[in-house]
Protein backbone atom coordinates (compact mmCIF):
# COMPACT_ATOMS: atom_id res chain seq x y z
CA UNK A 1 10.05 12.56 -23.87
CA UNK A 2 8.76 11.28 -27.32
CA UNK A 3 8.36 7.88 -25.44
CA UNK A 4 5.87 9.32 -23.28
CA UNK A 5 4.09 11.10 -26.30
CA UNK A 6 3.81 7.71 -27.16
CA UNK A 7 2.68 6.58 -24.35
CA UNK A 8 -0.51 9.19 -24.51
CA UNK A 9 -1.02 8.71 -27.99
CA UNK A 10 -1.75 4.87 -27.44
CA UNK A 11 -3.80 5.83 -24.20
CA UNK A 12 -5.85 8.36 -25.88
CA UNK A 13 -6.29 5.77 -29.07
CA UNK A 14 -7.47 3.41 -26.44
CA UNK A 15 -9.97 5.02 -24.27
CA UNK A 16 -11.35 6.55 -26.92
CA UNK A 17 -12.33 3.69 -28.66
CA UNK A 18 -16.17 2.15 -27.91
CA UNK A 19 -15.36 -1.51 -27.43
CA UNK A 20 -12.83 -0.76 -24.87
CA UNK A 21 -14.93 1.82 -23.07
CA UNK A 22 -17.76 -0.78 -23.33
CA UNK A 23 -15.18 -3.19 -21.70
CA UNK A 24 -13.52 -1.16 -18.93
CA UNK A 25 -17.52 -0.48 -18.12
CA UNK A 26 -17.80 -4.07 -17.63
CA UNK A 27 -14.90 -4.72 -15.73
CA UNK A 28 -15.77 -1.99 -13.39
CA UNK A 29 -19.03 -3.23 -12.79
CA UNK A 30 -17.63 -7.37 -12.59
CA UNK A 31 -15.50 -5.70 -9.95
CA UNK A 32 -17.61 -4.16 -8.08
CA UNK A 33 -20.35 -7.04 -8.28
CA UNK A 34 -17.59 -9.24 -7.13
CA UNK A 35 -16.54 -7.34 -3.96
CA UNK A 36 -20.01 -6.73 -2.21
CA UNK A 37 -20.75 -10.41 -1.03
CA UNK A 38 -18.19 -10.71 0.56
CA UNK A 39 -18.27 -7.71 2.44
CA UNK A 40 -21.75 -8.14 3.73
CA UNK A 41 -20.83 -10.98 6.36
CA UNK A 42 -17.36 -8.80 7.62
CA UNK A 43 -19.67 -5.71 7.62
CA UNK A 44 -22.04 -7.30 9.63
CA UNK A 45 -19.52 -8.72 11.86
CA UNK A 46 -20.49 -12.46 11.20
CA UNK A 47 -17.67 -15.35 10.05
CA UNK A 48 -16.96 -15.22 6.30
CA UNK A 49 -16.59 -19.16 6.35
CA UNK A 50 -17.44 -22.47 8.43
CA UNK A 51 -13.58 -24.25 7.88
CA UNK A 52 -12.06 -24.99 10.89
CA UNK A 53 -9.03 -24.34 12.25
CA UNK A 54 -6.82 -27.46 10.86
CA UNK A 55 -7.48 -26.02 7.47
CA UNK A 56 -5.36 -23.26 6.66
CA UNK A 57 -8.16 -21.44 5.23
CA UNK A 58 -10.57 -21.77 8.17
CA UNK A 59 -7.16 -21.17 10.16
CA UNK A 60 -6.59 -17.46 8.79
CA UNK A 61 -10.18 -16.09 8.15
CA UNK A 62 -11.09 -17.28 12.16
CA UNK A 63 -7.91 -15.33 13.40
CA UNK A 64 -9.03 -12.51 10.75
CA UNK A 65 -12.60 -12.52 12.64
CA UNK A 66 -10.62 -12.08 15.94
CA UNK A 67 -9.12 -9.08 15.14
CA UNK A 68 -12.46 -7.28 15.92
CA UNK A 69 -13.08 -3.58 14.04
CA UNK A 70 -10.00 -4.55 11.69
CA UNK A 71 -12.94 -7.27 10.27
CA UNK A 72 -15.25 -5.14 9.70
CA UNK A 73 -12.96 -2.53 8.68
CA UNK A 74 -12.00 -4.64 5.46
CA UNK A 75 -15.78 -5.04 4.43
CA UNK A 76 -16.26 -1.46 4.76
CA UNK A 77 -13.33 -0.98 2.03
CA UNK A 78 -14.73 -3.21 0.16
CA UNK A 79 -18.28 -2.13 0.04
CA UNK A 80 -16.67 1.86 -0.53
CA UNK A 81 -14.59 0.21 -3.47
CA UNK A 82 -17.91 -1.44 -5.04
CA UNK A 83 -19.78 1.85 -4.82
CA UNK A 84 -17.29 3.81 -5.92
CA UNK A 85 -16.54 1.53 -9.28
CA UNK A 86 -19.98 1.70 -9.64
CA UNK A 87 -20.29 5.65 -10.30
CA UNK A 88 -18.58 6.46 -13.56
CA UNK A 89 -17.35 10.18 -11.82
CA UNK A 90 -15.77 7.94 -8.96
CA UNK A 91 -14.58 4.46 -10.45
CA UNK A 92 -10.44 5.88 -10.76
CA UNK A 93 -10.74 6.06 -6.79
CA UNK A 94 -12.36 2.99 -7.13
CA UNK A 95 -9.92 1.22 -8.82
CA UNK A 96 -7.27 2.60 -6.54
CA UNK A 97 -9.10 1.26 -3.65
CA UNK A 98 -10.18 -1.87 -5.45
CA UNK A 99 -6.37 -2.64 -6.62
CA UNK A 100 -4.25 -3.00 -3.37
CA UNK A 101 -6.83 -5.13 -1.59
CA UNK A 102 -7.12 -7.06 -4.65
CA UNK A 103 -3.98 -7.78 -4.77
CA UNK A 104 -3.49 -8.98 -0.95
CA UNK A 105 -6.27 -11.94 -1.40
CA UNK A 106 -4.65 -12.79 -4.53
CA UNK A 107 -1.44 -13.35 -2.69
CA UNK A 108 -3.34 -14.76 0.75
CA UNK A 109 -5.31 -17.31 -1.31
CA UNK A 110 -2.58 -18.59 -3.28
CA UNK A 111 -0.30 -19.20 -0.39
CA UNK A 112 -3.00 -20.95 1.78
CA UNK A 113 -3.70 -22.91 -1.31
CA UNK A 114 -7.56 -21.55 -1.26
CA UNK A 115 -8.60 -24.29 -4.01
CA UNK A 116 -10.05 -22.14 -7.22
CA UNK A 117 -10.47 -19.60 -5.71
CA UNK A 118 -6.68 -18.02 -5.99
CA UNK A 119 -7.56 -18.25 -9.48
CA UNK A 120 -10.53 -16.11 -9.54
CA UNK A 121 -8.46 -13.58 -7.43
CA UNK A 122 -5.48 -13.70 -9.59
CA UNK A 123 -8.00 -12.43 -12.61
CA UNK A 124 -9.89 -9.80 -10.57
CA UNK A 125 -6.29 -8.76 -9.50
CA UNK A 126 -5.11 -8.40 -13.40
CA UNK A 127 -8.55 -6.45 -13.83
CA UNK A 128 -8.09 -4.36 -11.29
CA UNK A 129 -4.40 -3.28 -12.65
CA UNK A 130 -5.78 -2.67 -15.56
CA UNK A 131 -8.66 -0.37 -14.71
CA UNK A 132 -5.31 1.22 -12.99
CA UNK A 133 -4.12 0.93 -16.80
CA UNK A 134 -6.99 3.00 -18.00
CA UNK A 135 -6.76 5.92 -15.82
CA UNK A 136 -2.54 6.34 -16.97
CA UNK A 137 -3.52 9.94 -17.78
CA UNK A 138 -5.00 10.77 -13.93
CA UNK A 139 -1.55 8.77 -12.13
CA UNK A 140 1.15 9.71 -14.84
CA UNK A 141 1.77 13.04 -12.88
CA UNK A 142 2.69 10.69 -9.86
CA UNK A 143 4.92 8.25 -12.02
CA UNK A 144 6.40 11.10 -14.50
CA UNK A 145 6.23 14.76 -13.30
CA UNK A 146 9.52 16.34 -12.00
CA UNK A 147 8.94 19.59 -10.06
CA UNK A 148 10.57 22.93 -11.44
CA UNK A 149 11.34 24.83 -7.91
CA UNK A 150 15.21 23.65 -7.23
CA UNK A 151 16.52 21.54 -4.15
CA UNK A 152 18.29 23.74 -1.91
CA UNK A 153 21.16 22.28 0.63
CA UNK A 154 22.35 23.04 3.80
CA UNK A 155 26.26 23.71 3.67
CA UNK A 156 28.35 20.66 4.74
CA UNK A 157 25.09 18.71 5.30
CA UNK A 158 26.77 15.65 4.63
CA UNK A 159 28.49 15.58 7.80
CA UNK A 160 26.09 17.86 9.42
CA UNK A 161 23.28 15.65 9.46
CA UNK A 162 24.81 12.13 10.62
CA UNK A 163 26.15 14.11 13.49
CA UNK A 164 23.08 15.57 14.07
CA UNK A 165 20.99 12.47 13.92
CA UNK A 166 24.17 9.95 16.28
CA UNK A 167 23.27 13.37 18.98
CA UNK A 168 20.05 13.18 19.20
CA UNK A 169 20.28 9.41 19.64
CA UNK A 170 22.68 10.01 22.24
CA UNK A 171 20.38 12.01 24.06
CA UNK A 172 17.02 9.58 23.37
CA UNK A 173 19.05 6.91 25.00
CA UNK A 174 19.92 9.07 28.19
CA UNK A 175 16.38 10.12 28.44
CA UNK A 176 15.51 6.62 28.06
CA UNK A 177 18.41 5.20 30.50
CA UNK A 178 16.90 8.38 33.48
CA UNK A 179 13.55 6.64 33.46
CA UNK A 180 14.42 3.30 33.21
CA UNK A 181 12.49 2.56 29.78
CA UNK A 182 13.32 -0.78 28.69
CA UNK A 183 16.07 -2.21 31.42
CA UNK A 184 17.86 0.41 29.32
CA UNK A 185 19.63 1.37 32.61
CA UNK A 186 20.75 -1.88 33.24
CA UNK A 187 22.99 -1.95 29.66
CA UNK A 188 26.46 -1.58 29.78
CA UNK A 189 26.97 2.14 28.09
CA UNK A 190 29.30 0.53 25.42
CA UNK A 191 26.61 -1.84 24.52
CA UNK A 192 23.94 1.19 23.71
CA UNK A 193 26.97 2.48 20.82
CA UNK A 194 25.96 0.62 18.43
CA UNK A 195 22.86 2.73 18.02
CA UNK A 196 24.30 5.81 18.53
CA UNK A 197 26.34 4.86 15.14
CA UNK A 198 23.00 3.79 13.73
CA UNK A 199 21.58 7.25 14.49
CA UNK A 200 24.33 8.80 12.15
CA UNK A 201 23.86 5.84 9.42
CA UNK A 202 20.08 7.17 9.82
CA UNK A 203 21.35 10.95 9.33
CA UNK A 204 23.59 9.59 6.44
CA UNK A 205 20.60 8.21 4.73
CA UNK A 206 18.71 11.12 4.80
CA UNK A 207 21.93 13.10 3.27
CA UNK A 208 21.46 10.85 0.74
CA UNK A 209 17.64 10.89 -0.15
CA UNK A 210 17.86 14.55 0.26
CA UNK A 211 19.91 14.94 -2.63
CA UNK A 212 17.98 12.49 -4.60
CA UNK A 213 14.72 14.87 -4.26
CA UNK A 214 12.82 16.31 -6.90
């Protein structure tokens, strides 16, 4: 665990110093600055650009706009993330908000080839991990901690849960063949084995993170 000490040690060092907390302060706010205009127009339910459709650009955004509440569902995240950078008590749940999304329209714009733009997003997307940087000591109990109480297994629940799991698939697919769900009752029996056997390769897999847990 001295690695992790380590790890602290150099945290602590960091955050404690002014220049960086004068820095992390500025990101924040960049951040936040930088997500609010563009949540305004999906907020308000109005296009976020004038391409049209030939351009791949104008292409996604207009089928984005489609999509209806999902629009204006993005601008609200953005607008919470903003606010929530904003406020020094809330800017780690800011930053958590702030990262994924960041991260999506860094990826979107680069693959639609959003001229300058994937550049910009690319750097708000390495600011954003490392506001997630700065707030190591709130997430390292996600990335670190082991629990103390013991996993406990069932007795032969390596066999008992494949077997299990290839049952109750059995019995989904008679339910599902009785009301007709699918055409399933027009599929030769023989054909529907197949997922019966992927029912116990599901059971197996749960054996398997089962004994994994912490």
């Amino acid at each position: 665990m001295s690695h992790f000490r380590s790890l602290d040690q150099l945290h602590q060092a960091w955050i404690s110093w002014p220049p960086a907390q004068l820095f992390t302060a500025f990101t924040r706010c960049i951040l936040a600055i930088g997500f609010i205009p563009p949540s305004i127009p999906k907020i308000l339910h109005r296009p976020f650009t004038s391409l049209p459709d030939e351009n791949p650009v104008g292409h996604y955004f207009n089928a984005l706009y489609g999509t209806g509440f999902y629009y204006d569902f993005i601008g609200w995240m953005q607008l919470l993330a903003a606010v929530l950078l904003l406020i020094p008590k809330t800017a780690h749940l800011g930053a958590f908000i702030q990262f994924p999304i960041m991260i999506n329209i860094a990826v979107l714009t680069t693959s639609v080839g959003f001229k300058g733009t994937w550049v910009i997003a690319i750097l708000m997307a390495l600011a954003g991990f490392y506001l997630l940087v700065w707030e190591y000591d709130r997430i390292k109990a996600f990335l670190f901690y082991t629990r103390s109480a013991p996993v406990s297994y069932l007795k032969k629940e390596g066999i008992l849960l494949p077997v299990l799991f290839a049952l109750g698939t059995a019995l989904l697919l008679m339910v599902a063949i009785s009301i007709g769900l699918a055409n399933l009752d027009k599929v030769a029996l023989l054909k529907l084995f197949p997922l019966v056997l992927g029912g116990a390769i599901f059971g197996g897999m749960v054996y398997w993170h089962h004994r994994g847990m912490q």
